[in-house]
Protein backbone atom coordinates (compact mmCIF):
# COMPACT_ATOMS: atom_id res chain seq x y z
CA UNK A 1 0.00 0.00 0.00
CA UNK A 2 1.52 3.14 -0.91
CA UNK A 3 0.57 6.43 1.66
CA UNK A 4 0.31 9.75 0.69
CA UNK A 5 1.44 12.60 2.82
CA UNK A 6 -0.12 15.88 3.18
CA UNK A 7 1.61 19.00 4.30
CA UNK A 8 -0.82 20.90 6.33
CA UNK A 9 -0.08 24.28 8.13
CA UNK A 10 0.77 22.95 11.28
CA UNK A 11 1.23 19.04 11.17
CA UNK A 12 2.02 16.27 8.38
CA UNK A 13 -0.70 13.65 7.10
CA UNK A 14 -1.25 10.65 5.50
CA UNK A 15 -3.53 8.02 4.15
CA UNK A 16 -4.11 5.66 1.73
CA UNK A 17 -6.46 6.64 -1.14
CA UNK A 18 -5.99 3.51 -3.01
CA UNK A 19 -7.36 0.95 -0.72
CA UNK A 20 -11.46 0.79 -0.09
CA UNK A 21 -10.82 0.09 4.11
CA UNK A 22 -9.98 3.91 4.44
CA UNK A 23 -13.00 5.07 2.08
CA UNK A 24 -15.34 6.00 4.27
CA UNK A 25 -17.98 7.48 1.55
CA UNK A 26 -17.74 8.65 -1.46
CA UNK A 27 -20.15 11.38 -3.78
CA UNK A 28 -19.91 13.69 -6.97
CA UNK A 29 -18.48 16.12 -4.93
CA UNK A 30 -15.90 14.58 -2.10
CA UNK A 31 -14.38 11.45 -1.29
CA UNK A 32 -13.71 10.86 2.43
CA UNK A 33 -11.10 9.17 3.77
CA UNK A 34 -9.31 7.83 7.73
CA UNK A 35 -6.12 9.35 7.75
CA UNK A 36 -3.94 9.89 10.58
CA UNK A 37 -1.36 13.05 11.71
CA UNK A 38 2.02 11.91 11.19
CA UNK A 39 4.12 12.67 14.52
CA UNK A 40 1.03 11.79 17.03
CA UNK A 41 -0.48 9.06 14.84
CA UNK A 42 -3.88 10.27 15.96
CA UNK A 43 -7.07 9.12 13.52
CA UNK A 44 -8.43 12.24 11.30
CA UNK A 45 -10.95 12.45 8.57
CA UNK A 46 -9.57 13.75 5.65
CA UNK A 47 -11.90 15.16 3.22
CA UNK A 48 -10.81 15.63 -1.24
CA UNK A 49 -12.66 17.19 -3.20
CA UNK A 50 -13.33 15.05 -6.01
CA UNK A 51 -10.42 16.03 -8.78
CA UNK A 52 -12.75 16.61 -11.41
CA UNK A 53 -14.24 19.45 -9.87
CA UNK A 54 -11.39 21.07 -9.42
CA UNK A 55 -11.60 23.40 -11.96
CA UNK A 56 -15.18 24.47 -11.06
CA UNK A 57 -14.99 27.54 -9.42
CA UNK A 58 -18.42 27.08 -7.63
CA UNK A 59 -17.33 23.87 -6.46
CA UNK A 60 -14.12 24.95 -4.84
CA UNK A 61 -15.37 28.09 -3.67
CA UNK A 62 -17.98 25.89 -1.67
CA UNK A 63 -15.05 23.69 -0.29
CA UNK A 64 -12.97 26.64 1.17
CA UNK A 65 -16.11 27.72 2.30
CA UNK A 66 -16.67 25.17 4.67
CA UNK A 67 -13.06 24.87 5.60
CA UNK A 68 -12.84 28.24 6.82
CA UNK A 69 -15.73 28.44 9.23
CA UNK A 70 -14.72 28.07 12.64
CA UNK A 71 -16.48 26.29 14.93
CA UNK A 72 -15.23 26.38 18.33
CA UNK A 73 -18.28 24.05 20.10
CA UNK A 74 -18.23 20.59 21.29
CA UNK A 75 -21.63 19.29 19.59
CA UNK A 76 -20.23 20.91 16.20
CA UNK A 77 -17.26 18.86 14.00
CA UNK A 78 -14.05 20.95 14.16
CA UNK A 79 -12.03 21.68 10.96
CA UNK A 80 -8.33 21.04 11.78
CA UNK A 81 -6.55 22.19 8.32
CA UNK A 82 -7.17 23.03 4.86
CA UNK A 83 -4.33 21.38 1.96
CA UNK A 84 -3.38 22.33 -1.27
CA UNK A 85 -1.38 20.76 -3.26
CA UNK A 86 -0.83 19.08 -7.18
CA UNK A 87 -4.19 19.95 -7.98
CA UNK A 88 -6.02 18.52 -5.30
CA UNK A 89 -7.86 20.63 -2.36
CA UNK A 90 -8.02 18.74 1.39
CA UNK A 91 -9.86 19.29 4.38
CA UNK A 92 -8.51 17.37 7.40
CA UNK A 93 -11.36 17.47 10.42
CA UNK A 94 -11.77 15.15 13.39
CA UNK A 95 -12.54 12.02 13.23
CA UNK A 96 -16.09 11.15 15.17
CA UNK A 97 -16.45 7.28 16.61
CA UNK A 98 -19.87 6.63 16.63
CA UNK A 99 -23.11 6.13 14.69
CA UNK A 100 -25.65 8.51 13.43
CA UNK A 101 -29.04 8.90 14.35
CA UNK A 102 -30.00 7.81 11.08
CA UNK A 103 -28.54 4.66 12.01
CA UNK A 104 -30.32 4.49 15.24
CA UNK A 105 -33.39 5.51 13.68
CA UNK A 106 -33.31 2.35 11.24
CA UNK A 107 -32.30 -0.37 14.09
CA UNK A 108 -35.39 -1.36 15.92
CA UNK A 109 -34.37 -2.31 18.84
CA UNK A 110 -34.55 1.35 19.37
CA UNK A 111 -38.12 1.82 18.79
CA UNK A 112 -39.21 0.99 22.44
CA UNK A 113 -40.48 4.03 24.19
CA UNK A 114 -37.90 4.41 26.65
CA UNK A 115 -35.25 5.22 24.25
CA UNK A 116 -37.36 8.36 23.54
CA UNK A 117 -36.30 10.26 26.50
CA UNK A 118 -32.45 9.31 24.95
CA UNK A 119 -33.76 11.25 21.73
CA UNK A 120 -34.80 14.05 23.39
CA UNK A 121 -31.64 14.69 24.58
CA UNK A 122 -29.76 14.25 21.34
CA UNK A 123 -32.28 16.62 19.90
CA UNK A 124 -31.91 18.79 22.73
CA UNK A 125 -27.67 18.58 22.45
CA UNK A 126 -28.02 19.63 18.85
CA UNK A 127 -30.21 22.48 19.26
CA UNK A 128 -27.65 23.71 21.66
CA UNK A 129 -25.02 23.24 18.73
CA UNK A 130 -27.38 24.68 16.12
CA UNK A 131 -27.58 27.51 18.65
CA UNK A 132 -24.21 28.65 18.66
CA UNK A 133 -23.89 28.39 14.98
CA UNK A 134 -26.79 30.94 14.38
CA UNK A 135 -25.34 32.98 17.36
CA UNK A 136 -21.93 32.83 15.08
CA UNK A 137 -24.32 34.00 11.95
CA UNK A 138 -24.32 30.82 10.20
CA UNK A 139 -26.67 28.59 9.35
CA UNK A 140 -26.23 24.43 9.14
CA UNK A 141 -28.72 24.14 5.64
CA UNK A 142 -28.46 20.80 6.02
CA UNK A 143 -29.95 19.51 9.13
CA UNK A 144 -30.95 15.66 9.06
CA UNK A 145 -30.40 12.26 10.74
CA UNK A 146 -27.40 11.60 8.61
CA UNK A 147 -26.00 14.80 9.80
CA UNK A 148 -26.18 13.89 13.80
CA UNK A 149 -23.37 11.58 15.12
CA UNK A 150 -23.77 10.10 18.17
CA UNK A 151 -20.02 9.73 20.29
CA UNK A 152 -19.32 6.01 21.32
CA UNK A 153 -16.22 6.15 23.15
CA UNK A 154 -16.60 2.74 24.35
CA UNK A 155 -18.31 -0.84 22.96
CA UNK A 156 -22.13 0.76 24.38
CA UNK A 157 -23.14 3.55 23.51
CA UNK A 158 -24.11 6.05 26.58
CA UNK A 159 -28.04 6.31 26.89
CA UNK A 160 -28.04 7.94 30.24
CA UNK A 161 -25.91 11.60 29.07
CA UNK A 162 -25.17 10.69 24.90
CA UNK A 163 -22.32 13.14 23.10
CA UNK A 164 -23.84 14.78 20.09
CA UNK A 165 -22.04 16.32 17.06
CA UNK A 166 -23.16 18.48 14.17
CA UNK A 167 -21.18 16.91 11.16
CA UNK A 168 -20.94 17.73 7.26
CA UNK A 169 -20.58 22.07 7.37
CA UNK A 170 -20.84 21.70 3.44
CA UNK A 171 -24.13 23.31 2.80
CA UNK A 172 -23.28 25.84 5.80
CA UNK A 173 -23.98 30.48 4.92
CA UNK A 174 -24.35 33.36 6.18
CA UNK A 175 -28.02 33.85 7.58
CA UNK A 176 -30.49 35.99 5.08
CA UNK A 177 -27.72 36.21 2.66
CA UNK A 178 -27.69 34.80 -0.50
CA UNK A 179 -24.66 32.32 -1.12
CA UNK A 180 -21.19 33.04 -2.83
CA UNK A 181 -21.29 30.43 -4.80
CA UNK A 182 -23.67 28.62 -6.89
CA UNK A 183 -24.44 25.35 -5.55
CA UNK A 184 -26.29 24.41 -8.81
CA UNK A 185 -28.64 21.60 -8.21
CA UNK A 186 -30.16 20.85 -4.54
CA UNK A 187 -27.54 20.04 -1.81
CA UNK A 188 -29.89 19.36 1.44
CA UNK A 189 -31.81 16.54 1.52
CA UNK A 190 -35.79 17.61 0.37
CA UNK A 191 -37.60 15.61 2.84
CA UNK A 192 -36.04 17.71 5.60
CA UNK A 193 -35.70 20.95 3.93
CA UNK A 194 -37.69 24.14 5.28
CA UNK A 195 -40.35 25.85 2.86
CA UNK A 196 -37.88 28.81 1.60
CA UNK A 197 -35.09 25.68 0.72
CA UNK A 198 -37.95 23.67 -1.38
CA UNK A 199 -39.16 26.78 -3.14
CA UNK A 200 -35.48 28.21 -3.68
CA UNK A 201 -35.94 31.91 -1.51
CA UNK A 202 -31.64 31.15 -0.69
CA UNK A 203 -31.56 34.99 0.79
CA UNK A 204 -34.82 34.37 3.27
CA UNK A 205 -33.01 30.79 4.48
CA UNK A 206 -32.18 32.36 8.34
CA UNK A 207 -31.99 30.36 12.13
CA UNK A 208 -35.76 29.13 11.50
CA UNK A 209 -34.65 26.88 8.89
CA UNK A 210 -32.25 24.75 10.22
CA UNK A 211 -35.38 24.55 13.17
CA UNK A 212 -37.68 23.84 11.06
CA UNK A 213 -35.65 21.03 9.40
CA UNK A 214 -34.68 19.70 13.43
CA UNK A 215 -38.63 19.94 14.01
CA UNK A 216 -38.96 17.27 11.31
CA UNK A 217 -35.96 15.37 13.02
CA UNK A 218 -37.57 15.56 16.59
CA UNK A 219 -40.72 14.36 15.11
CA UNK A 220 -38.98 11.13 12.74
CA UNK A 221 -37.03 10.69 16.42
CA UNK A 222 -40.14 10.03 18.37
CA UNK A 223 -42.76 8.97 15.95
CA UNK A 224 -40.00 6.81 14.29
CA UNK A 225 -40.81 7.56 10.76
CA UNK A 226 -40.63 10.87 8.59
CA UNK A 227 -43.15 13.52 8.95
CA UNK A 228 -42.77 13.96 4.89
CA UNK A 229 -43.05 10.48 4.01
CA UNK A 230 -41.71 10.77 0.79
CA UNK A 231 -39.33 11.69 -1.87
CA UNK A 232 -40.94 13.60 -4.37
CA UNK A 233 -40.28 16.53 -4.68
CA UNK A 234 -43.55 18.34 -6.22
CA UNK A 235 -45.50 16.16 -3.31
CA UNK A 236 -43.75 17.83 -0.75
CA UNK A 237 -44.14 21.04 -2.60
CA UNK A 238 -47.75 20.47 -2.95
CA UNK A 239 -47.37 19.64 1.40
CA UNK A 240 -45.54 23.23 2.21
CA UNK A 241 -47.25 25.10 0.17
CA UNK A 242 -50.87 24.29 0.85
CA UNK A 243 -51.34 21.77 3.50
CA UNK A 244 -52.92 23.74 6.56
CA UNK A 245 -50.90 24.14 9.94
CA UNK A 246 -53.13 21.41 12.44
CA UNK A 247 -54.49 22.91 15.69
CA UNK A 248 -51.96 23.01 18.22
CA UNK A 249 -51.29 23.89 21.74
CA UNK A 250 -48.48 25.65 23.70
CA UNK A 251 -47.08 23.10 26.18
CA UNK A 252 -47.32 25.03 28.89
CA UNK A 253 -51.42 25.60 28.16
């Protein structure tokens, strides 16, 4: 197996990009690979953009994008270094042990009642996350079950007090601003997406989106299936646009 070796700003790293075991996804737009940090050995993610995109200025506009936001909070993934070098762009974050709540979601030995209380508090964990980000002037765009990691540290994962991060900054702007770039087709997932993402208002996309699309999590979370069952996208048009609000009640009442 033949390493490559990246030289970041402030530490060396490597990995293997020809061998699947370090793949850990793969899409049009990045491939994502375990890598480590040369002097300390520690584990990183390490994050190309795919090479054909590298001349598409939209594309690696998007990438720097998300490299340079800094997130200093616990429940958000932190960015570690940005590479550059023969053509190829790099973005080295940590590396998160753990499954998402997607993959929680699908297992059914979580759809006993008592795990809800253990939901609430991952939903609760990464409202506090989404929190700072909008405090910071960002918004996530991309909030979903795919997007929530859940820390296991050890073989079980902790029900009792579960660590929560915010991972895949991709899709992440400046609130009520229309984006730098253009991300050409959709980037967020639709069934998630709040009514000004489905109907493409990108400069009215503010805090209340990324709650709207964690309002849909919460309710997939408890209820244990989406609240927009489906993947077309002119349904769920059809369902934002002129389905009426049902009659509901302050919890508190």
């Amino acid at each position: 197996m033949q390493a490559y070796f990246l030289e970041g700003s402030n530490a060396k790293y490597f990995f293997f990009p020809n061998t699947e075991e370090t793949i850990i996804s793969q899409s049009k737009f990045s491939i994502i690979f375990i890598g480590a940090e040369v002097s300390t050995k520690q584990k990183v993610i390490i994050k190309q953009l795919s090479p054909e995109l590298f001349d598409n200025q939209s594309a690696k506009l998007k990438f720097f994008v998300e490299a340079s936001v800094s997130m200093k909070h616990p429940g958000i993934v932190k960015t570690i270094d940005l590479v550059i070098e023969n053509e190829n762009i790099f973005i080295i974050q940590e590396l998160i042990q753990g499954p998402t709540l997607k993959t929680l979601l699908s297992d059914k030995r979580f759809y006993d009642y008592k795990y809800n209380y253990f939901f609430i508090k991952i939903i609760a964990q990464t409202c506090d996350a989404l929190d700072y980000m909008h405090k910071s002037g960002y918004c996530h765009c991309d909030v979903k079950p795919d997007n929530i990691m859940i820390v296991q540290k050890y073989s079980d994962l902790d029900i009792d007090d579960p660590e929560v991060k915010l991972i895949d900054l991709g899709n992440i702007k400046p609130a009520f601003k229309e984006r730098v770039f253009d991300a050409g087709k959709r980037t967020y997932n639709i069934m998630y997406g709040s009514p000004e993402q489905i109907f493409g208002f990108d400069n009215f996309i503010g805090d209340h989106s990324d709650i709207f699309s964690l309002g849909l999590v919460l309710f997939e979370a408890i209820a244990k299936e989406p609240a927009l069952n489906t993947s077309n996208p002119m349904f769920i048009k059809r369902l934002q646009a002129v389905t009426p609000v049902p009659e509901h009640y302050r919890i508190d009442n």
